[in-house]
C-alpha atoms as a PDB file:
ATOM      1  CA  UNK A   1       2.482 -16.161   3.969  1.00  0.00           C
ATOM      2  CA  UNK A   2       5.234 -17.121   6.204  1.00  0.00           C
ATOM      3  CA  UNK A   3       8.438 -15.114   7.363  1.00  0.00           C
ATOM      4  CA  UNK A   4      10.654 -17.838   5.006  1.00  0.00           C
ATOM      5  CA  UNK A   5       9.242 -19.019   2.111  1.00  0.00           C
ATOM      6  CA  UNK A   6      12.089 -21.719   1.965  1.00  0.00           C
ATOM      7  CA  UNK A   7      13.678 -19.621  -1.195  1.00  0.00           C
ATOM      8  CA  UNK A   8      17.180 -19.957   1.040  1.00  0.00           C
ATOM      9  CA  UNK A   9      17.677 -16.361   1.125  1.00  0.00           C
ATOM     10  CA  UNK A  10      16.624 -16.009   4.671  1.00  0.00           C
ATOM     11  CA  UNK A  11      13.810 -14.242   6.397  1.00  0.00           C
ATOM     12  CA  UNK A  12      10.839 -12.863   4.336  1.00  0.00           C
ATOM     13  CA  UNK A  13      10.879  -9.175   3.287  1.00  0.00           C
ATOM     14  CA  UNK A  14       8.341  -6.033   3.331  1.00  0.00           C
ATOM     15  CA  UNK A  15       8.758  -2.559   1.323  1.00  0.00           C
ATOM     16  CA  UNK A  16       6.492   0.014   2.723  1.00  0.00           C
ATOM     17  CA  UNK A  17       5.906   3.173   0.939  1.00  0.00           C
ATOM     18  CA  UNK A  18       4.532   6.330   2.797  1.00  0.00           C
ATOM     19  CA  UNK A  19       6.414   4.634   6.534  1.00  0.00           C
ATOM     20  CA  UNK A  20       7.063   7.942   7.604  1.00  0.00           C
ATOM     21  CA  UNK A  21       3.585   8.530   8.982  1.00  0.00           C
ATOM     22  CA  UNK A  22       0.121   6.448   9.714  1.00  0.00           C
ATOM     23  CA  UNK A  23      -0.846   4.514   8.508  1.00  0.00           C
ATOM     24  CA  UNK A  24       2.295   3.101   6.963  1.00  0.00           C
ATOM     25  CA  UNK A  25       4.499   4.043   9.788  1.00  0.00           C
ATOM     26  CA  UNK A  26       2.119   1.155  12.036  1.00  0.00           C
ATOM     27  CA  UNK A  27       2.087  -1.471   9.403  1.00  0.00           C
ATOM     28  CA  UNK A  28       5.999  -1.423   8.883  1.00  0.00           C
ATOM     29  CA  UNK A  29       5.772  -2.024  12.841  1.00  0.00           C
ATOM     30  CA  UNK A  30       3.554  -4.650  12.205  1.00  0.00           C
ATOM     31  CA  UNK A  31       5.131  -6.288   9.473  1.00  0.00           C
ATOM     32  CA  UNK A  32       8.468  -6.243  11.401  1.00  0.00           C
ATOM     33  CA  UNK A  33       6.948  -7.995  14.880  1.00  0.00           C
ATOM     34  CA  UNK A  34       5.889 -10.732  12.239  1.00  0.00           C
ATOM     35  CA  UNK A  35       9.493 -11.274  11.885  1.00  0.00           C
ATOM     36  CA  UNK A  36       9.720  -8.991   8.229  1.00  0.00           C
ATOM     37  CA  UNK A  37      13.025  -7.225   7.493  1.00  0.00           C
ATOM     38  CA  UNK A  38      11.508  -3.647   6.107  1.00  0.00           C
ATOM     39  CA  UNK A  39      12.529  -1.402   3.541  1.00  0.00           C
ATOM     40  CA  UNK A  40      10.960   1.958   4.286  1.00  0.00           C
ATOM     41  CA  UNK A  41      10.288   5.249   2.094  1.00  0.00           C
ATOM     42  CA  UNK A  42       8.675   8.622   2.442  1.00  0.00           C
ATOM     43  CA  UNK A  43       9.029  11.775   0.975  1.00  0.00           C
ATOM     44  CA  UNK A  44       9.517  13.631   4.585  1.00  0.00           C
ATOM     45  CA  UNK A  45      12.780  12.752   5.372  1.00  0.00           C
ATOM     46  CA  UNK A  46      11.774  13.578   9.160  1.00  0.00           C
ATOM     47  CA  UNK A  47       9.025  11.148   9.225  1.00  0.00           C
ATOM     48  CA  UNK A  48      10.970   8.455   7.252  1.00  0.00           C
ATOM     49  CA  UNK A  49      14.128   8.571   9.798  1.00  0.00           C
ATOM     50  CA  UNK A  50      11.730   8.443  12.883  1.00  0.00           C
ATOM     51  CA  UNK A  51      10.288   5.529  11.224  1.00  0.00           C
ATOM     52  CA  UNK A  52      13.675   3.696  11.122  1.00  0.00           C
ATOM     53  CA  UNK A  53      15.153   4.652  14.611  1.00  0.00           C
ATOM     54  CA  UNK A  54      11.741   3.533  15.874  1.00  0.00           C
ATOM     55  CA  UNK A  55      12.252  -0.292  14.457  1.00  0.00           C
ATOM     56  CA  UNK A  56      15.995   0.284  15.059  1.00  0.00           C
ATOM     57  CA  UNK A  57      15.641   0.564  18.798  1.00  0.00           C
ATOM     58  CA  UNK A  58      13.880  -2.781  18.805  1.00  0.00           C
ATOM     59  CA  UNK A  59      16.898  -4.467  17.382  1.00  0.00           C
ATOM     60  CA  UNK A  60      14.660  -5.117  13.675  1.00  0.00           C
ATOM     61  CA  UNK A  61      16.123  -4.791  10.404  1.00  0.00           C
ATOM     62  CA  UNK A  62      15.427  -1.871   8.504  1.00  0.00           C
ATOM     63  CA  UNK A  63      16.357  -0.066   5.393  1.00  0.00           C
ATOM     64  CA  UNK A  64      15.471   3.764   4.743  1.00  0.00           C
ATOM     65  CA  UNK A  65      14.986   4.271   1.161  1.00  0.00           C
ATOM     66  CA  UNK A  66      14.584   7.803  -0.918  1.00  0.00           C
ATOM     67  CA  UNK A  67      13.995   9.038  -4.220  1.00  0.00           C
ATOM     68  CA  UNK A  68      11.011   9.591  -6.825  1.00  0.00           C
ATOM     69  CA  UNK A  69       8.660   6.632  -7.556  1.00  0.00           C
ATOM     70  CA  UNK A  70       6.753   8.632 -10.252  1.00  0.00           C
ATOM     71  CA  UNK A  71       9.398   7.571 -13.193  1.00  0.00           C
ATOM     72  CA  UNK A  72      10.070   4.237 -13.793  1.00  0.00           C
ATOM     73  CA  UNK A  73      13.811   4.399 -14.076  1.00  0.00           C
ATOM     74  CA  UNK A  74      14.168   6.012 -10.331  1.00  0.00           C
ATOM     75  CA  UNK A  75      11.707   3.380  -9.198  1.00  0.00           C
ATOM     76  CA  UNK A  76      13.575   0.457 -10.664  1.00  0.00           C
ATOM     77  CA  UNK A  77      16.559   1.581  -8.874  1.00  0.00           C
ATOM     78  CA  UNK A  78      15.238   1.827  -5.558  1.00  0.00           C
ATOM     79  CA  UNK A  79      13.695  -2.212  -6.365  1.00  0.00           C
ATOM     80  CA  UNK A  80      17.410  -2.735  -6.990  1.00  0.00           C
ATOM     81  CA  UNK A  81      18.757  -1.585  -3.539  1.00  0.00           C
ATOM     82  CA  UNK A  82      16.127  -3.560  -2.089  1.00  0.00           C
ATOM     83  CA  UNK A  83      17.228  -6.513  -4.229  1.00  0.00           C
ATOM     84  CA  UNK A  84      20.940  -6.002  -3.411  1.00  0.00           C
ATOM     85  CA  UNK A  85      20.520  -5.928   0.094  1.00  0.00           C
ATOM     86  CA  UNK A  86      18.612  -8.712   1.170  1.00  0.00           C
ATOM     87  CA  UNK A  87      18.056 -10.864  -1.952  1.00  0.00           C
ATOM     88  CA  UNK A  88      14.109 -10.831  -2.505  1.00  0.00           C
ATOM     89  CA  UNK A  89      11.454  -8.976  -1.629  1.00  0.00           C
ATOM     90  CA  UNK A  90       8.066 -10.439  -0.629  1.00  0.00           C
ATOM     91  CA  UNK A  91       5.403  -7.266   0.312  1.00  0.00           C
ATOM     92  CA  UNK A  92       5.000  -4.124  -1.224  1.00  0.00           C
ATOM     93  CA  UNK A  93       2.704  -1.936   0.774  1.00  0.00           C
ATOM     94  CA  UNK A  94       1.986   1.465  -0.945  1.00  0.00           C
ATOM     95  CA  UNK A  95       0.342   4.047   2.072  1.00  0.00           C
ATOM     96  CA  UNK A  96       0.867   7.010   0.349  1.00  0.00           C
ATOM     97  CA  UNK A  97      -2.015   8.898  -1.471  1.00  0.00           C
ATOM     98  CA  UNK A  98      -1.677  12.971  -2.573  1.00  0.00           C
ATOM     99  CA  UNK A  99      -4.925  14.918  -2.109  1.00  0.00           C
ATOM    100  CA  UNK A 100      -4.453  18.623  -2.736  1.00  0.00           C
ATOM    101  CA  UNK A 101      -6.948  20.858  -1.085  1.00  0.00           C
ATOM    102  CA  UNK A 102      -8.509  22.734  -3.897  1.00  0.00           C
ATOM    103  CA  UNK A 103     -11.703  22.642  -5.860  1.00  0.00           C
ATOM    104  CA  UNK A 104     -11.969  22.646  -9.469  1.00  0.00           C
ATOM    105  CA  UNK A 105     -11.512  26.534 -10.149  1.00  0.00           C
ATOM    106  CA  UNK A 106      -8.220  26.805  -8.187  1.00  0.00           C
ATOM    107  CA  UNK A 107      -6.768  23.379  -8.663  1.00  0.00           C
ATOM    108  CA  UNK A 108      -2.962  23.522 -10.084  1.00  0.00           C
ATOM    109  CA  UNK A 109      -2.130  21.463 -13.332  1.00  0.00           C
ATOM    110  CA  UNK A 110       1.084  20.764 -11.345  1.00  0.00           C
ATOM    111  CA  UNK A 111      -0.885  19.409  -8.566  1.00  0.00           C
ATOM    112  CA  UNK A 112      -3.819  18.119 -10.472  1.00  0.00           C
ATOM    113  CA  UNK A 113      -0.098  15.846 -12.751  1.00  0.00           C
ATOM    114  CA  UNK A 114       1.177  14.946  -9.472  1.00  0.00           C
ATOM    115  CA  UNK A 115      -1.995  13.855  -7.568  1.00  0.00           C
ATOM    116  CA  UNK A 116      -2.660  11.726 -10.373  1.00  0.00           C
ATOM    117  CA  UNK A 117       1.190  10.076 -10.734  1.00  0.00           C
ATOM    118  CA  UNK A 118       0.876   8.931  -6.588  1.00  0.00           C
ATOM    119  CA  UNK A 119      -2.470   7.923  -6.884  1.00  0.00           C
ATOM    120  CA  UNK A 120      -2.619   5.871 -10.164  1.00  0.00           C
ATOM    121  CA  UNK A 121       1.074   5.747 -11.278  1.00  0.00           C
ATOM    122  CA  UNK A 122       2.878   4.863  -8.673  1.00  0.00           C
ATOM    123  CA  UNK A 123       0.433   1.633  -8.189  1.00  0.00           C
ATOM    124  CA  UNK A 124       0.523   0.524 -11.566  1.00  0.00           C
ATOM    125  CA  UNK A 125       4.542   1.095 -11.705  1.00  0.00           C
ATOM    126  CA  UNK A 126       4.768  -0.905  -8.356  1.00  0.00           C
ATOM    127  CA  UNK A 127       2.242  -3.552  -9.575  1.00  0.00           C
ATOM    128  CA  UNK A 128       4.171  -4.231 -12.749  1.00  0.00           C
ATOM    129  CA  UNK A 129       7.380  -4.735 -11.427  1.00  0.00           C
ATOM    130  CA  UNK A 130       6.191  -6.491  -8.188  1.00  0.00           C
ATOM    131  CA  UNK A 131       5.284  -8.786 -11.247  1.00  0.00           C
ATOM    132  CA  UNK A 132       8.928  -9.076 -12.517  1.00  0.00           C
ATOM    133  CA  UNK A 133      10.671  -9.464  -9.208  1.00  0.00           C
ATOM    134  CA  UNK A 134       8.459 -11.921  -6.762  1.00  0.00           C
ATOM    135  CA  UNK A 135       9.782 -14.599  -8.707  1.00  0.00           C
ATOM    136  CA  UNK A 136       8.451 -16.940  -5.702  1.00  0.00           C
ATOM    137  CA  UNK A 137       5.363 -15.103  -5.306  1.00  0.00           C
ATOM    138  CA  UNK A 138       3.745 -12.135  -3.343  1.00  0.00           C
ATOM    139  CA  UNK A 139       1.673  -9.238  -2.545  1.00  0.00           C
ATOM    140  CA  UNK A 140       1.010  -5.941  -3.013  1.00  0.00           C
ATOM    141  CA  UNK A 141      -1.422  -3.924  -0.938  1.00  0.00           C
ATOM    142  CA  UNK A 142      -2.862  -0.356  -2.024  1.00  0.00           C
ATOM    143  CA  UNK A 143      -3.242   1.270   1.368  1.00  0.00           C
ATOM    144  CA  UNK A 144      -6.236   4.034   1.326  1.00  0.00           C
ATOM    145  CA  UNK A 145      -6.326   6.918   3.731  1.00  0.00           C
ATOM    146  CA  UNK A 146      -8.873   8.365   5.988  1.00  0.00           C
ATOM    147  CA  UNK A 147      -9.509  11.514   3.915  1.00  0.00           C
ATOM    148  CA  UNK A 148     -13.580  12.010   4.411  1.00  0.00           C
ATOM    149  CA  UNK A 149     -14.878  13.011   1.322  1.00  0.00           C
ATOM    150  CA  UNK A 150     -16.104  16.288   2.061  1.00  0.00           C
ATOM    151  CA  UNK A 151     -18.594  18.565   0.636  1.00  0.00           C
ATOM    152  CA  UNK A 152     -18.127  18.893  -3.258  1.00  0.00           C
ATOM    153  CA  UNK A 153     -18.227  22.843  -2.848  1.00  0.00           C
ATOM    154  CA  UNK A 154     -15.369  23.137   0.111  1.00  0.00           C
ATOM    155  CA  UNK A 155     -13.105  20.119  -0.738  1.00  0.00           C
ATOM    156  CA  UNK A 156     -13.799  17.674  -3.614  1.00  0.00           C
ATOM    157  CA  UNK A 157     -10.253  15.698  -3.592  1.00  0.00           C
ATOM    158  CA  UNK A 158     -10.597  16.054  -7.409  1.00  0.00           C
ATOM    159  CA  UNK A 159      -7.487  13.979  -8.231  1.00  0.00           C
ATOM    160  CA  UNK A 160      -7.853  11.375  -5.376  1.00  0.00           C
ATOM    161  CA  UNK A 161     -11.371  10.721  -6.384  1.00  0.00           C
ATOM    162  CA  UNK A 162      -9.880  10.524 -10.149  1.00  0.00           C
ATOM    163  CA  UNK A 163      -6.708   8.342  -8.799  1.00  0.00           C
ATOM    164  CA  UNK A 164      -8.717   5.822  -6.672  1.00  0.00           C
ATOM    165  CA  UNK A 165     -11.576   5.209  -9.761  1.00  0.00           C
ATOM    166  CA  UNK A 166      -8.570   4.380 -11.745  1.00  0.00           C
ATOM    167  CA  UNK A 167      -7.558   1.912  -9.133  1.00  0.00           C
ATOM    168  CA  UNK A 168     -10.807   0.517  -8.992  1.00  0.00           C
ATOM    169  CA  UNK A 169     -11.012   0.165 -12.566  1.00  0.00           C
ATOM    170  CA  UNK A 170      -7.742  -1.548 -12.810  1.00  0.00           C
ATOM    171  CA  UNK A 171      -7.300  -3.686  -9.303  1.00  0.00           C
ATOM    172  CA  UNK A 172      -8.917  -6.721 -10.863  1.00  0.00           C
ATOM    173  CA  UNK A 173      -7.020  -7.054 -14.227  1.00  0.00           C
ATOM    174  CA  UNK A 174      -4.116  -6.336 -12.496  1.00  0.00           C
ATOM    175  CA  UNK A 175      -4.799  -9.332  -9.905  1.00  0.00           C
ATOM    176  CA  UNK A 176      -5.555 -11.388 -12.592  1.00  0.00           C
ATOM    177  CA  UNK A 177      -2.619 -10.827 -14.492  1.00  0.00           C
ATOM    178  CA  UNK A 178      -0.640 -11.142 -12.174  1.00  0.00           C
ATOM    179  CA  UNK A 179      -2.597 -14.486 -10.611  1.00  0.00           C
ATOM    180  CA  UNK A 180      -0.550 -17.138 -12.656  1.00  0.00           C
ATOM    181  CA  UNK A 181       3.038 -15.849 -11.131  1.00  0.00           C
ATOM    182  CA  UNK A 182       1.364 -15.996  -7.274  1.00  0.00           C
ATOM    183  CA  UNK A 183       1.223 -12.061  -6.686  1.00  0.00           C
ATOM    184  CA  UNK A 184      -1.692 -11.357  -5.154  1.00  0.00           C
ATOM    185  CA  UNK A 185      -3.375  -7.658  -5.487  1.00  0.00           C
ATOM    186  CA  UNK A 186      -5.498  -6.029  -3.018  1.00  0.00           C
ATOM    187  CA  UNK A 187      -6.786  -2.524  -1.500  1.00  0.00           C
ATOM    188  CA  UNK A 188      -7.028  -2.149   2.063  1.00  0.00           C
ATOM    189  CA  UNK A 189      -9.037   0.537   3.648  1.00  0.00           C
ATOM    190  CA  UNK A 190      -9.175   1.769   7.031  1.00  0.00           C
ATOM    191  CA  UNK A 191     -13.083   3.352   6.440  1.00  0.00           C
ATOM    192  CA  UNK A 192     -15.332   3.202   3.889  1.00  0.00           C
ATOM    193  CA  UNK A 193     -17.411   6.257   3.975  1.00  0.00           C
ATOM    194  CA  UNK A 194     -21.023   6.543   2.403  1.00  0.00           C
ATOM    195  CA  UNK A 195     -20.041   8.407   0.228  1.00  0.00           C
ATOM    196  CA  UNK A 196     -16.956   6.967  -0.843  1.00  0.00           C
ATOM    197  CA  UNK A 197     -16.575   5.374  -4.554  1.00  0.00           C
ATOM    198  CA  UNK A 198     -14.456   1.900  -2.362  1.00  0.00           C
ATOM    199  CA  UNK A 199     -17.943   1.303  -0.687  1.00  0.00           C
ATOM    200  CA  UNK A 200     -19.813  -0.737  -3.375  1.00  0.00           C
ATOM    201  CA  UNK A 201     -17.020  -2.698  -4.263  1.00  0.00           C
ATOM    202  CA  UNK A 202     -15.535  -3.019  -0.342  1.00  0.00           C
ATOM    203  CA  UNK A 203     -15.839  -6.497   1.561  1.00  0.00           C
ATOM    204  CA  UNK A 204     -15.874  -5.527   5.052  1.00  0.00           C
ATOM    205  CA  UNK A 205     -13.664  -7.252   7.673  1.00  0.00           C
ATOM    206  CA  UNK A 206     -17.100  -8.052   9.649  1.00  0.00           C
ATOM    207  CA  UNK A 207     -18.743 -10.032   6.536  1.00  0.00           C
ATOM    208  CA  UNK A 208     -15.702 -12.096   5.515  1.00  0.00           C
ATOM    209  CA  UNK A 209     -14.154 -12.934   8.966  1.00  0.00           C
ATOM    210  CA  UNK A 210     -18.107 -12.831  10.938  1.00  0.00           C
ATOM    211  CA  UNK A 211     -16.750 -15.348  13.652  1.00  0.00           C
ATOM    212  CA  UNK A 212     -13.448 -13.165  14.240  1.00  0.00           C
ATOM    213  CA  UNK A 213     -13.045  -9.797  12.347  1.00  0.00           C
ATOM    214  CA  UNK A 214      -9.747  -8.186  11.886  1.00  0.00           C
ATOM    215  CA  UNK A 215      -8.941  -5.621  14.424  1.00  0.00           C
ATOM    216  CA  UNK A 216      -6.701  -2.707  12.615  1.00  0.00           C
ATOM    217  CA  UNK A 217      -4.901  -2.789   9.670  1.00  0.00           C
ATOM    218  CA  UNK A 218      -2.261  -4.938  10.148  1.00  0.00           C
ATOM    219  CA  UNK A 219      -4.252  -7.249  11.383  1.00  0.00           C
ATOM    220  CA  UNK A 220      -6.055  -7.072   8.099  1.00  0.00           C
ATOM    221  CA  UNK A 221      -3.415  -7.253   5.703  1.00  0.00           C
ATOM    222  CA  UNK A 222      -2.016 -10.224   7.218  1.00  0.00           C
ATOM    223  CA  UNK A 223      -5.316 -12.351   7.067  1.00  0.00           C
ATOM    224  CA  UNK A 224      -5.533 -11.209   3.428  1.00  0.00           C
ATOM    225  CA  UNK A 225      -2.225 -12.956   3.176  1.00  0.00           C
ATOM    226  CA  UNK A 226      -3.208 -15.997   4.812  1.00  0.00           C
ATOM    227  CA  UNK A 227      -6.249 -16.593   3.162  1.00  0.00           C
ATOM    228  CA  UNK A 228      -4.263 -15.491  -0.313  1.00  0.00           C
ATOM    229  CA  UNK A 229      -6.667 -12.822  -1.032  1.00  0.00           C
ATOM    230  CA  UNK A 230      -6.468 -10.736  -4.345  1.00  0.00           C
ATOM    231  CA  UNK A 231      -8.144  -8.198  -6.430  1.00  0.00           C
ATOM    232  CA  UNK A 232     -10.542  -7.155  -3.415  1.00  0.00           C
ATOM    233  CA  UNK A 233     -11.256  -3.920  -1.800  1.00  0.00           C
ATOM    234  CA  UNK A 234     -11.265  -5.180   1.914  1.00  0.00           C
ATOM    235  CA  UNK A 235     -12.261  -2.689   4.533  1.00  0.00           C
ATOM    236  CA  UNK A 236     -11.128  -2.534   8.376  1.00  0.00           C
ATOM    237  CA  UNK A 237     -15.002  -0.871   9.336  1.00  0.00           C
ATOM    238  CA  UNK A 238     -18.443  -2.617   9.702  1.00  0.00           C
ATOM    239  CA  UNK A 239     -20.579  -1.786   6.867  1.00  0.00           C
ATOM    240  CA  UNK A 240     -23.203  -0.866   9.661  1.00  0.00           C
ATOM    241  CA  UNK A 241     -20.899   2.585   9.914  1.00  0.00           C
END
């Protein structure tokens, strides 16, 4: 997918969720050296302005976003802003996952409601609508953290292990749906543990690119463009790891 899809409304552009720290903070890098104008949120309004001086001081255009994404309203506003500014919007990439530390005798309900909004909500809010606005086509990418699933006794991520099966379940209908408007739907992953629910279902970078494999993520996410990828679970490691 090209900087200028030849819509006339100028250079191509990114929205990255969760840019205030890795690994979203790298790929809105990325995406901008490809020649992206970026539209940036975080909830840490620390991370989200280093984020923006950081692609500032290299003379790339950038625009700080920030508000809730868990009601649709909120969310549809901050589309808006993204629309009003530049005209389009081209790449969505969502790096932010919530994975309270507590097992299943001291998780919160709040917690438990919220995991479940960023980790399942959130995607299918930003999935829906990416399917209202790319009018000239798209993609979305589900970014997945590093968290190690740890030992179900000290640290089961109960609501990120709930959030990302629901992803899972969902990533190809949604891909599918959205296949006849040119959206295309995908997860990236920097890992895929052994024990991690992704692994089954992940194509790893060294099976799909054998002659050539991607080297981090941004490096990923644009070959998934390129090669107009969708509803796959593509992983950065070597399934040898």
């Amino acid at each position: 997918m090209p900087s200028d899809h030849g819509n006339g409304q100028g250079k191509a552009v990114a929205w990255v969720l969760g840019a205030g720290r890795e690994p979203g903070r790298g790929l809105a890098l990325t995406l901008a050296r490809r020649g992206y104008r970026v539209a940036l949120h975080d909830f840490n309004p620390a991370g989200l302005e280093a984020t923006a001086q950081t692609l500032r001081r290299a003379d790339y255009e950038v625009l700080p976003l920030s508000g809730e994404l868990v009601r649709k309203i909120t969310l549809q506003g901050l589309f808006n802003q993204i629309e009003d500014t530049w005209g389009r919007l081209d790449v969505i990439v969502y790096a932010d996952e919530a994975n309270p530390q507590a097992d299943l005798l001291r998780l919160d309900e709040w917690d438990w409601h919220r995991a479940l909004d960023m980790n399942l909500t959130v995607p299918w809010l930003l999935a829906q609508q990416a399917g209202r606005v790319m009018l000239q086509g798209g993609a979305v990418f589900f970014v997945g953290g590093d968290a190690p699933l740890r030992d179900a006794a000290a640290n089961p991520g109960l609501p990120l292990l709930a959030g990302r099966g629901g992803l899972l379940a969902s990533l190809a209908t949604w891909a599918e749906m959205l296949r006849p408007r040119r959206v295309w739907v995908n997860v990236l992953l920097p890992t895929a543990p052994r024990r991690s629910p992704w692994r089954e279902m992940a194509i790893f970078a060294d099976q799909a690119w054998p002659d050539d494999p991607p080297r981090d993520l941004g490096e990923l996410l644009f070959r998934a463009l390129n090669d107009a990828r969708t509803g796959q679970i593509l992983a950065l490691a070597s399934r040898k790891e």
